[in-house]
Protein backbone atom coordinates (compact mmCIF):
# COMPACT_ATOMS: atom_id res chain seq x y z
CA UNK A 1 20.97 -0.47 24.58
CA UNK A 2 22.05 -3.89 25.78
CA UNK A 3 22.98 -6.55 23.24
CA UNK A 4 20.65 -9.29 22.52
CA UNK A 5 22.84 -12.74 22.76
CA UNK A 6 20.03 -15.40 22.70
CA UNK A 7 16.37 -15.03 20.84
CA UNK A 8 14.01 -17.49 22.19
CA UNK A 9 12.72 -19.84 19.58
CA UNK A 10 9.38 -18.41 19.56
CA UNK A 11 10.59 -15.40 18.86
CA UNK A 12 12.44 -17.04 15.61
CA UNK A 13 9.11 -18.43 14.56
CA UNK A 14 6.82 -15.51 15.02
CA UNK A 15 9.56 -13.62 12.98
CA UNK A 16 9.15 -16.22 9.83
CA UNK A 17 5.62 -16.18 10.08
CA UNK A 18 5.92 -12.03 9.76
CA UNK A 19 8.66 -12.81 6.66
CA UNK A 20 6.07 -15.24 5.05
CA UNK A 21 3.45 -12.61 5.06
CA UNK A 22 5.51 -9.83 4.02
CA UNK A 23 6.24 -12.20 0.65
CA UNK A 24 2.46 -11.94 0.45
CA UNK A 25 1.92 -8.56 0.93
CA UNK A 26 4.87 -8.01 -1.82
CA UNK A 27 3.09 -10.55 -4.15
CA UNK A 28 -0.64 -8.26 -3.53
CA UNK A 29 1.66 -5.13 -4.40
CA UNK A 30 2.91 -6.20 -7.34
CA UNK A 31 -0.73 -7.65 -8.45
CA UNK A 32 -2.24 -4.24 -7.61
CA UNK A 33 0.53 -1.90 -9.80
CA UNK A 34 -0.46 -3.91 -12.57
CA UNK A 35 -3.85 -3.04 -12.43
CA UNK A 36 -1.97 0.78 -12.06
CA UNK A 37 -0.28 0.17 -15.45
CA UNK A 38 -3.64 -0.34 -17.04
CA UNK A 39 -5.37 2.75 -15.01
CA UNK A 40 -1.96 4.81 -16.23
CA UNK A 41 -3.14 3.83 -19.70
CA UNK A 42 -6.86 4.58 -19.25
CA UNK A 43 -5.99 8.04 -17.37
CA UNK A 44 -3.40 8.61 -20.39
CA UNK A 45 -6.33 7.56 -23.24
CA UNK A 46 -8.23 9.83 -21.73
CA UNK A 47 -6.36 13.02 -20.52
CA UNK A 48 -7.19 12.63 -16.86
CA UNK A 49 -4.59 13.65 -13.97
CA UNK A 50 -2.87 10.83 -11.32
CA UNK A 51 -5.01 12.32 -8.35
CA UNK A 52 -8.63 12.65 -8.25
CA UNK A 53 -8.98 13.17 -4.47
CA UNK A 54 -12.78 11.90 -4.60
CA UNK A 55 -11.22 8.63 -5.20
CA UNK A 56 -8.55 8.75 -3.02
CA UNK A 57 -10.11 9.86 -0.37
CA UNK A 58 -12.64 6.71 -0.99
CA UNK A 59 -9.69 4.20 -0.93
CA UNK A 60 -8.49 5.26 2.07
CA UNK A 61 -11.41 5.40 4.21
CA UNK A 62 -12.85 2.19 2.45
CA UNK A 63 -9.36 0.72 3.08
CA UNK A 64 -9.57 1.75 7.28
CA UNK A 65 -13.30 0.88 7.65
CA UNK A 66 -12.43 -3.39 6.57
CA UNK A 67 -9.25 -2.97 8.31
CA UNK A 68 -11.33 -2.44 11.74
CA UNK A 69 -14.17 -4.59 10.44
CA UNK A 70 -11.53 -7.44 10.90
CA UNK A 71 -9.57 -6.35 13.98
CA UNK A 72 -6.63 -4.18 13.17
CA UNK A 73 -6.84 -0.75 15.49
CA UNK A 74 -8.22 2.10 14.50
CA UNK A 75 -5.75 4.14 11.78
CA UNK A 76 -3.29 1.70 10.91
CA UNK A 77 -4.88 1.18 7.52
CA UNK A 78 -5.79 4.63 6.81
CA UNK A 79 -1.82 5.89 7.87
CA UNK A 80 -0.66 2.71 5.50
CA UNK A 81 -2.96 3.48 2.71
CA UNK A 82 -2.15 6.63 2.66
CA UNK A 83 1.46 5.91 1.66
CA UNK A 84 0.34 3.46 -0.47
CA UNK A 85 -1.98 6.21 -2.31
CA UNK A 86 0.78 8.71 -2.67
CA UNK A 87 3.39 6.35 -4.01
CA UNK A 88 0.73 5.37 -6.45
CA UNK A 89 0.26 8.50 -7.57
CA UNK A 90 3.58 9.63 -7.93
CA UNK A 91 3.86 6.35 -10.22
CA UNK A 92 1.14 7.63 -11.90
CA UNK A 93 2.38 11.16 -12.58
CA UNK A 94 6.06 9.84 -13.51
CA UNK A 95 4.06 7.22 -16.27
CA UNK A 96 2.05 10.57 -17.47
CA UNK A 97 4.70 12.80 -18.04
CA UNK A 98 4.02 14.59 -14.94
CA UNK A 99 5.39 15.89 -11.79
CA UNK A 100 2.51 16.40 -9.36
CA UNK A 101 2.66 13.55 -6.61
């Protein structure tokens, strides 16, 4: 591969814009395993498990049908929440005493 020795200033730009968001995106994470902590609790309280695949399966297909409402092609949500699903989950589990992910 040959080496890059110059990146054109637009480049630079569209690459802080992409940073900027990402520090959003991080922000919305951290906002949304909050809300986890408290579900961890609830699910704890009352002796349910880290996956109920009714509801995961509605996240993700309610996460990929506004994702191509707005624009973004078709599967990118669904592959990303998916991910972001699983990782929850195995949050879950670990916070539950449990080893399911």
């Amino acid at each position: 591969m040959a080496e890059i020795t110059h990146i054109p200033p637009e480049l630079l730009e569209a690459r802080r814009a992409i940073d900027a968001i990402d520090e959003e995106l991080i922000a919305l994470l951290v906002k949304r395993f909050a809300v986890v902590e408290e579900v961890v609790r609830i699910k704890r309280a009352t002796g349910l498990p880290a996956r109920l695949q009714n509801r995961v399966d509605e996240v993700i297909e309610r996460a990929e049908r506004l994702a191509v409402e707005k624009g973004l092609p078709e599967g990118i949500a669904a592959a990303l929440w998916r991910e972001l699903v699983h990782q929850t989950i195995v949050h879950e589990d670990d916070n539950l005493g449990n080893d399911q992910g």
